[in-house]
Protein backbone atom coordinates (compact mmCIF):
# COMPACT_ATOMS: atom_id res chain seq x y z
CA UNK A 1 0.00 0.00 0.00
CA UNK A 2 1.10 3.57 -0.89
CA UNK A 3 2.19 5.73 2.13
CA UNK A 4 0.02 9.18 2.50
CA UNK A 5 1.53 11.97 4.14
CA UNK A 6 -0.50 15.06 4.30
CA UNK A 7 -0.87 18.02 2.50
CA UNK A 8 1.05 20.16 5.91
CA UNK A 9 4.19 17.39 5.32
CA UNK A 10 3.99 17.67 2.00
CA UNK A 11 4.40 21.37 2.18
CA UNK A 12 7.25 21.23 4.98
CA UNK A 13 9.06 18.56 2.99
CA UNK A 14 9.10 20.03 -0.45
CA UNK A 15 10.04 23.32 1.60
CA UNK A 16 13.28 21.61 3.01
CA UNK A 17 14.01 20.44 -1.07
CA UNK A 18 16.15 21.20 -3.83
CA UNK A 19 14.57 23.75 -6.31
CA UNK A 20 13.51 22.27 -9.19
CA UNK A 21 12.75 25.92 -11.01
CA UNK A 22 14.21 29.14 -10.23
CA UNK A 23 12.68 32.15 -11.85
CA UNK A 24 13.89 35.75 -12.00
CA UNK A 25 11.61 38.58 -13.18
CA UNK A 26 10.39 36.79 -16.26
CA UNK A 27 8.41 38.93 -18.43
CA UNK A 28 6.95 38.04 -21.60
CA UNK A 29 4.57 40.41 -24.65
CA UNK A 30 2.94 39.85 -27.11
CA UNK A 31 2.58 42.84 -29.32
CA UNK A 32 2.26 46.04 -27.08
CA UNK A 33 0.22 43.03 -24.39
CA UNK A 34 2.27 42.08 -21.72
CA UNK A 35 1.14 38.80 -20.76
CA UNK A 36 3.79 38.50 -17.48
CA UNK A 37 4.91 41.26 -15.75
CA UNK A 38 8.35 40.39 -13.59
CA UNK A 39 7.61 37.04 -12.14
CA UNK A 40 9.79 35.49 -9.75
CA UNK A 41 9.38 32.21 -7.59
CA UNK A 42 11.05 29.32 -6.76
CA UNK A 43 9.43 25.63 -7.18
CA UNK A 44 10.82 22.90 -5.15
CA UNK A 45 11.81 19.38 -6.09
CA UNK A 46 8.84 16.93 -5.02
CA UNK A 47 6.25 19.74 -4.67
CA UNK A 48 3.21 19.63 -6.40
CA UNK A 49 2.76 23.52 -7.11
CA UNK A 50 -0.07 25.06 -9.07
CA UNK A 51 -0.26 27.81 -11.16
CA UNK A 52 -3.47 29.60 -10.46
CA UNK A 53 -5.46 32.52 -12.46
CA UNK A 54 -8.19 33.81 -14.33
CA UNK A 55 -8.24 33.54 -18.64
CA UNK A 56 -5.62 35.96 -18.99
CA UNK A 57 -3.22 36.07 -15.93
CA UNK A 58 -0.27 34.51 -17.57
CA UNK A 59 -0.45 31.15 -16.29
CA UNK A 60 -0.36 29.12 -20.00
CA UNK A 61 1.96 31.50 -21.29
CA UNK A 62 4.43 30.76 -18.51
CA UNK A 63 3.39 26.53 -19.29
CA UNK A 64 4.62 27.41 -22.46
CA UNK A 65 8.14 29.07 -21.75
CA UNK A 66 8.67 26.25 -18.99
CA UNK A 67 7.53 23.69 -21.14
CA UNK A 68 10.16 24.65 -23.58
CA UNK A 69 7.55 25.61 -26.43
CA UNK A 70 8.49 29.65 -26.50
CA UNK A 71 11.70 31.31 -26.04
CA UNK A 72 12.17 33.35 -23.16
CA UNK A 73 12.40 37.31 -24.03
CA UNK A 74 12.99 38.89 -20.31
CA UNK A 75 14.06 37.36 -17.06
CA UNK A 76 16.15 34.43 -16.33
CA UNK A 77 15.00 30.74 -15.60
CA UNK A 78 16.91 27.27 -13.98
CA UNK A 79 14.90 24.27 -14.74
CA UNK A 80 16.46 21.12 -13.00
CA UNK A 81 19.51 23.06 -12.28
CA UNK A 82 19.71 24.18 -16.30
CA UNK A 83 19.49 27.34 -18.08
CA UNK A 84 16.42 27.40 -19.72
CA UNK A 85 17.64 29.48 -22.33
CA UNK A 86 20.23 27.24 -23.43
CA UNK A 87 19.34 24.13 -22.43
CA UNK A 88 15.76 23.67 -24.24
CA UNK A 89 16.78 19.57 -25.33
CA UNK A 90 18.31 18.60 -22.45
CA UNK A 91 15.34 19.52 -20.65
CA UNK A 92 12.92 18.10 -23.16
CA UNK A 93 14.39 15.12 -22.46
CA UNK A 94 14.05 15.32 -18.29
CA UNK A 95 10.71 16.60 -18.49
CA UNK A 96 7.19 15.47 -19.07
CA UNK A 97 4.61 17.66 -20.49
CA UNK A 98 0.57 17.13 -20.93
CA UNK A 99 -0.87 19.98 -22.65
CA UNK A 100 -4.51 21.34 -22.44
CA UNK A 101 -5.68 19.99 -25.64
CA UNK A 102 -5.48 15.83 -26.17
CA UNK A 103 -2.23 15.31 -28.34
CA UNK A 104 -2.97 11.31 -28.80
CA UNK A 105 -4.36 9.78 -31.82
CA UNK A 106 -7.78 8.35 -31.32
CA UNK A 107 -7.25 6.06 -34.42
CA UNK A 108 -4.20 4.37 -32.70
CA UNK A 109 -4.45 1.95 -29.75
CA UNK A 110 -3.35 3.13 -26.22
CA UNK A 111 -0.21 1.01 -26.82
CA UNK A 112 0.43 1.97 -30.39
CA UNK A 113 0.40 5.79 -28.66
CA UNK A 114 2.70 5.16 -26.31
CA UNK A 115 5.11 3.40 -28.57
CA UNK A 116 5.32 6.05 -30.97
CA UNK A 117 6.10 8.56 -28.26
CA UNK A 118 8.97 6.14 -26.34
CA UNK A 119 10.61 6.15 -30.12
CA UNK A 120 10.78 9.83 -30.07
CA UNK A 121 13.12 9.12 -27.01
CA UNK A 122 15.34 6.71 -27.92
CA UNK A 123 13.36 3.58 -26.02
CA UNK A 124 12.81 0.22 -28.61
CA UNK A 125 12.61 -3.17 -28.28
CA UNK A 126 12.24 -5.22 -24.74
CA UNK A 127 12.91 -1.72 -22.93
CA UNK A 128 9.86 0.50 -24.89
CA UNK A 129 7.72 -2.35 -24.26
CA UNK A 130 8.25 -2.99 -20.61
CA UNK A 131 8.04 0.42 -19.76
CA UNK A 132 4.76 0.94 -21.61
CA UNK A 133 3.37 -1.98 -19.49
CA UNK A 134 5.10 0.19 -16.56
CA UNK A 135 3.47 3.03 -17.73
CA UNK A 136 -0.19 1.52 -18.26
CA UNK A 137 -0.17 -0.69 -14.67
CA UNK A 138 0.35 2.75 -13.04
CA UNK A 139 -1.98 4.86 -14.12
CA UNK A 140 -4.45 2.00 -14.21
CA UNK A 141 -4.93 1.40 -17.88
CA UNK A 142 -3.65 -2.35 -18.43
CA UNK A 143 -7.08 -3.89 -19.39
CA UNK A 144 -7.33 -1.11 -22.15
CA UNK A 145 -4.24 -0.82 -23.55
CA UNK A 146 -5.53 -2.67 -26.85
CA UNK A 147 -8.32 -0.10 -27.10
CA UNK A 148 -8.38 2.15 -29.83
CA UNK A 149 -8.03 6.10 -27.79
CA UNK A 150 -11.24 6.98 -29.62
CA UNK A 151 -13.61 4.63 -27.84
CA UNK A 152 -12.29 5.98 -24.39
CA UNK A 153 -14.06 8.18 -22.18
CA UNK A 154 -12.35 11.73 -21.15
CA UNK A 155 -10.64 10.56 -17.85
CA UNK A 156 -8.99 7.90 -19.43
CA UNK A 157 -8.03 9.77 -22.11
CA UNK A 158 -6.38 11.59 -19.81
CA UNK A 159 -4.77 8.79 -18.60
CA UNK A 160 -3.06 8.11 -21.96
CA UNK A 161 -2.19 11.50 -21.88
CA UNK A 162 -0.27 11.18 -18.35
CA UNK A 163 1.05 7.83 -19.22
CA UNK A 164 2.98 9.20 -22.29
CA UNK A 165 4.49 11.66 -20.49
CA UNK A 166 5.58 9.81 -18.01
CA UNK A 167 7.20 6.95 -20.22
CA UNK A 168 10.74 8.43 -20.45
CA UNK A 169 10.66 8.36 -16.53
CA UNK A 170 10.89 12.26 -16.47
CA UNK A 171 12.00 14.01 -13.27
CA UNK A 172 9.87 16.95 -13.56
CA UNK A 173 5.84 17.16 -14.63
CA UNK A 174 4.47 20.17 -15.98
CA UNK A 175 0.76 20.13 -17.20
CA UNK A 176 -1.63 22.96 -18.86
CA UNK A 177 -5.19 22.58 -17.61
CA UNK A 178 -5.21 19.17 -16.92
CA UNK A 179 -8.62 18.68 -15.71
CA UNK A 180 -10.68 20.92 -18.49
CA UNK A 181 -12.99 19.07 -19.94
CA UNK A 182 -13.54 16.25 -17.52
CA UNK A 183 -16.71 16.25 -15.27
CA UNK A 184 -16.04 16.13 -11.33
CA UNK A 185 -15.25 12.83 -11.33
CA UNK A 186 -13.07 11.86 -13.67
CA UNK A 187 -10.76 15.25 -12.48
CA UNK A 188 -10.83 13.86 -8.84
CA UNK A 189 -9.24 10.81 -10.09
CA UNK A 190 -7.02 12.14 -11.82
CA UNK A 191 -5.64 14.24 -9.07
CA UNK A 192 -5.43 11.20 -7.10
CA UNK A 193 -2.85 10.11 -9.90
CA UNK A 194 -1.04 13.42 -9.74
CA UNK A 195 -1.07 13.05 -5.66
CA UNK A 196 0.27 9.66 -5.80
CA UNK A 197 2.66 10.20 -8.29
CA UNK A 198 4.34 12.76 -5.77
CA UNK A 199 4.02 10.50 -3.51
CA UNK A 200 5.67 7.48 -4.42
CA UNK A 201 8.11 8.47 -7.02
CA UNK A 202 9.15 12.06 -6.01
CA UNK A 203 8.95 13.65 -8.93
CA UNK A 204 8.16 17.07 -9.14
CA UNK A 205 4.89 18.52 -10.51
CA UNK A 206 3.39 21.82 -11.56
CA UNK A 207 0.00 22.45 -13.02
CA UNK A 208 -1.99 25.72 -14.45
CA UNK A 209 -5.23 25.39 -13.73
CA UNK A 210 -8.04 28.06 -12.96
CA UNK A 211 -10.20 25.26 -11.04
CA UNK A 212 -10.30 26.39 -7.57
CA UNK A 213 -10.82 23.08 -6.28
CA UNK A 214 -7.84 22.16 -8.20
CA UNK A 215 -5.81 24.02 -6.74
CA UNK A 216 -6.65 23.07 -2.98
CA UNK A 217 -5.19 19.80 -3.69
CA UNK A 218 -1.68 21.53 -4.43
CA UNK A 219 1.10 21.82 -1.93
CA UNK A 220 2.08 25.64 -2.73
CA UNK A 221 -0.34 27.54 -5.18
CA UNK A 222 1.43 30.78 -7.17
CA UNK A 223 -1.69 33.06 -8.16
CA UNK A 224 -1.27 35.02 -11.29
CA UNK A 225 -3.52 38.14 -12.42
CA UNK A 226 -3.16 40.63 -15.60
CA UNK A 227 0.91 38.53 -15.81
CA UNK A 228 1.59 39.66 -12.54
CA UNK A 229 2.43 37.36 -9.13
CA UNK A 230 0.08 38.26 -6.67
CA UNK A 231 0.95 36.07 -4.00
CA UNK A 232 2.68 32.49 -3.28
CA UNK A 233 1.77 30.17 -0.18
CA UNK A 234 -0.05 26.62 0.76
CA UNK A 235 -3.63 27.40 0.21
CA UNK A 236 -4.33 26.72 3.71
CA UNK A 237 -2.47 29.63 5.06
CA UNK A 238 -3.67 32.10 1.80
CA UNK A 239 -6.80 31.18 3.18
CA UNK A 240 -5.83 31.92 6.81
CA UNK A 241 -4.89 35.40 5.79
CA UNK A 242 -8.48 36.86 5.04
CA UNK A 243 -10.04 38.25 8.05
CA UNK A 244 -12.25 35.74 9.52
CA UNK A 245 -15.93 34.93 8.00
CA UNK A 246 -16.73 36.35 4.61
CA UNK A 247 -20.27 37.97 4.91
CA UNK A 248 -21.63 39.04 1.12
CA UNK A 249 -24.61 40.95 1.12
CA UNK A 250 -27.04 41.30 -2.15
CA UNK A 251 -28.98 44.26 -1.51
CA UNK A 252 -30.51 47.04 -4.41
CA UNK A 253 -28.73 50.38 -3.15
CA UNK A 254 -25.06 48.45 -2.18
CA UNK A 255 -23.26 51.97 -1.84
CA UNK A 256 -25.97 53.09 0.21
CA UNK A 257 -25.99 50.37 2.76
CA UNK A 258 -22.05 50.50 2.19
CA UNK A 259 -22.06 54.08 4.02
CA UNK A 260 -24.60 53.46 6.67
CA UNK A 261 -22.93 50.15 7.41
CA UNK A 262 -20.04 51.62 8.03
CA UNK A 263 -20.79 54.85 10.10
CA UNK A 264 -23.05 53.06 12.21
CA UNK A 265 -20.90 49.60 12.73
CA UNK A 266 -17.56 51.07 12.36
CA UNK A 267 -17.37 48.53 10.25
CA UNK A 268 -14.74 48.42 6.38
CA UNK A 269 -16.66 46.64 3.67
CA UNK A 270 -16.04 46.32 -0.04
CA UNK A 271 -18.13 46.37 -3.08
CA UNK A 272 -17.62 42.99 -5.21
CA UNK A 273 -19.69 42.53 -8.47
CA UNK A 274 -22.38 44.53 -6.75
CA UNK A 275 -22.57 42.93 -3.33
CA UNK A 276 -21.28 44.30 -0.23
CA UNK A 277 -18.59 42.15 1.29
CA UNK A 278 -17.14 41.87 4.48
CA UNK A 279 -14.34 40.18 6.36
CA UNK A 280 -14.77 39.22 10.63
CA UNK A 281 -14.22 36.45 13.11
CA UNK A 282 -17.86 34.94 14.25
CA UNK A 283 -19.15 35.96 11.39
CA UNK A 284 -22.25 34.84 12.53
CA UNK A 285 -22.37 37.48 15.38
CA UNK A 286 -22.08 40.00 12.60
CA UNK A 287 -24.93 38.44 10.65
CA UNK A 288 -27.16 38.56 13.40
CA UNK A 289 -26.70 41.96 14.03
CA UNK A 290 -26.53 43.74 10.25
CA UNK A 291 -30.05 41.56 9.95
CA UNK A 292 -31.25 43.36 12.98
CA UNK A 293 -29.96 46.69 11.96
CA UNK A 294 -30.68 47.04 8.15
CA UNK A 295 -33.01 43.94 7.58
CA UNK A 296 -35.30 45.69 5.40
CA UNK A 297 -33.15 46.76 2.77
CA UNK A 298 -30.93 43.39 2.48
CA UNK A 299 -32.04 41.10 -0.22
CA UNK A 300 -29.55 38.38 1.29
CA UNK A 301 -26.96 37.44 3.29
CA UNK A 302 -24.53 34.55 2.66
CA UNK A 303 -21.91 33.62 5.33
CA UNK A 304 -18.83 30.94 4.68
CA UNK A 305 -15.38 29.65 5.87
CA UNK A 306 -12.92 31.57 3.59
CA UNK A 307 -12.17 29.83 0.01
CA UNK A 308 -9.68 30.35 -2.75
CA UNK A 309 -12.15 32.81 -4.64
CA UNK A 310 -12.44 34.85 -1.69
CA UNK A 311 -8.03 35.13 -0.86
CA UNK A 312 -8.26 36.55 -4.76
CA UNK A 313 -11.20 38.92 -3.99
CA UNK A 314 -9.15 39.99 -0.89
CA UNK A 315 -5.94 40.23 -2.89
CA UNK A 316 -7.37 41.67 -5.63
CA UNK A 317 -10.34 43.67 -5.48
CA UNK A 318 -12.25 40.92 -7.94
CA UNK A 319 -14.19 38.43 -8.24
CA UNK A 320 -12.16 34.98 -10.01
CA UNK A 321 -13.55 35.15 -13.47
């Protein structure tokens, strides 16, 4: 049986690690755009880090410069200890990539797939095919691996997807999006693979994704918005940071109640999307009493434990689009 450890000794083990990538103020445009905006962090070996933003914060534009696919224009990079300006095949050769849209061929089997990609690495013979049987035991795909891709469902498509990348046994996973398209589900269970994978092998793995549930499952999470790095921590203690209970408030004169909120209650709020939100310990106290106060003109009240959506509403001003 695979040994768990949890998310906490994850964290505090991938923390005491090697880095795996070192970035320095990486900027990239395109045109007069500037998709990333001086980025800098450091991703340990054996961490499972995700890359989290809206459409448009720079996450799959920094897939593609780490994944090799684009040159780098501004900033410096270390990828497994190399330059990644300089050392784009010997890092294609240490690394795995899975990209956001399916790159296998549904008219091949999941075998044939697999084979064709451990050629483009220099595997043949006894070797290719005993680490395509490897590579199909692990992520669970033995019983199909005479199945044309085309007849498979979207998880195990997936699946396919993983296993090629993984056949060279690369020491470093990076993977745009890897859930879209699969219902709840099937991108649980593929998490569980990504989790695992950590787990047992120690490889290192970094993900975009802008699934917020996605990203919970991550040791670290790096958000990006408009190319820029707006903060970097375990989403347990992002979460920690917002100030208590989030209270949102739908009412039909927001500034109005904003003001009269917060000369009578003493009391900062924001105005999100056109609800009135607010930030307190015992949140529920708080309920109780703006209910008692301004009752009449509140449409209604919502009150939660802090998420991922609302660290980027505190960090940002904005709702996660």
């Amino acid at each position: 049986m695979t040994a768990r450890i949890s998310p906490a000794a994850a964290a505090a083990l991938s923390q005491s690690a090697r880095p795996a990538l070192e970035l320095e103020q990486i900027g990239f445009c395109y045109g007069e755009r500037r998709a990333l905006d001086g980025v800098s962090l450091t991703i340990n070996e054996r961490e499972l880090f995700g890359l989290l933003g809206p459409n448009g914060g720079g996450k799959t534009t920094l897939f593609k410069l780490l994944s090799t696919l684009t040159p780098m224009q501004a900033g410096s990079a270390r990828v497994l200890g190399v330059d990644l300006r300089h050392g784009t095949l010997e890092l294609r050769r240490r690394m795995g990539v899975v990209f956001q849209h399916p790159s296998v061929d549904g008219k091949l089997t999941v075998t044939e797939n697999l084979h064709h990609h451990g050629r483009l690495y220099g595997l043949h013979g006894a070797s290719l095919r005993d680490q395509t049987a490897a590579m199909l035991e692990r992520v669970g795909l033995q019983d199909r691996a005479g199945e044309l891709v085309e007849r498979l469902s979207g998880g195990l498509r997936r699946r396919v997807e993983l296993a090629k990348a993984l056949l060279p046994r690369p020491e470093l996973l990076i993977l745009d999006e890897p859930s879209t398209g699969l219902d709840p589900l099937a991108r649980r269970e593929f998490l569980n693979y990504l989790t695992e994978l950590r787990e047992r092998d120690g490889l290192t793995i970094v993900l975009t994704t802008h699934y917020l549930e996605e990203a919970e499952r991550c040791d670290r999470i790096a958000i990006l918005d408009q190319g820029k790095l707006v903060t970097v921590a375990p989403p347990g203690e992002l979460k920690s940071r917002v100030g208590g209970d989030v209270v949102v408030i739908r009412t039909g004169d927001p500034e109005g109640l904003q003001r009269k909120i917060e000369q009578r209650m003493r009391l900062r709020t924001t105005i999100v999307d056109g609800m009135l939100r607010l930030e307190r310990p015992r949140g529920h106290e708080l309920v109780r009493d703006i209910v008692e106060a301004f009752g009449s003109e509140i449409d209604t009240i919502t009150l939660g434990k802090p998420t991922l959506e609302d660290v980027f509403v505190h960090l940002t001003g904005r709702r996660f689009a």
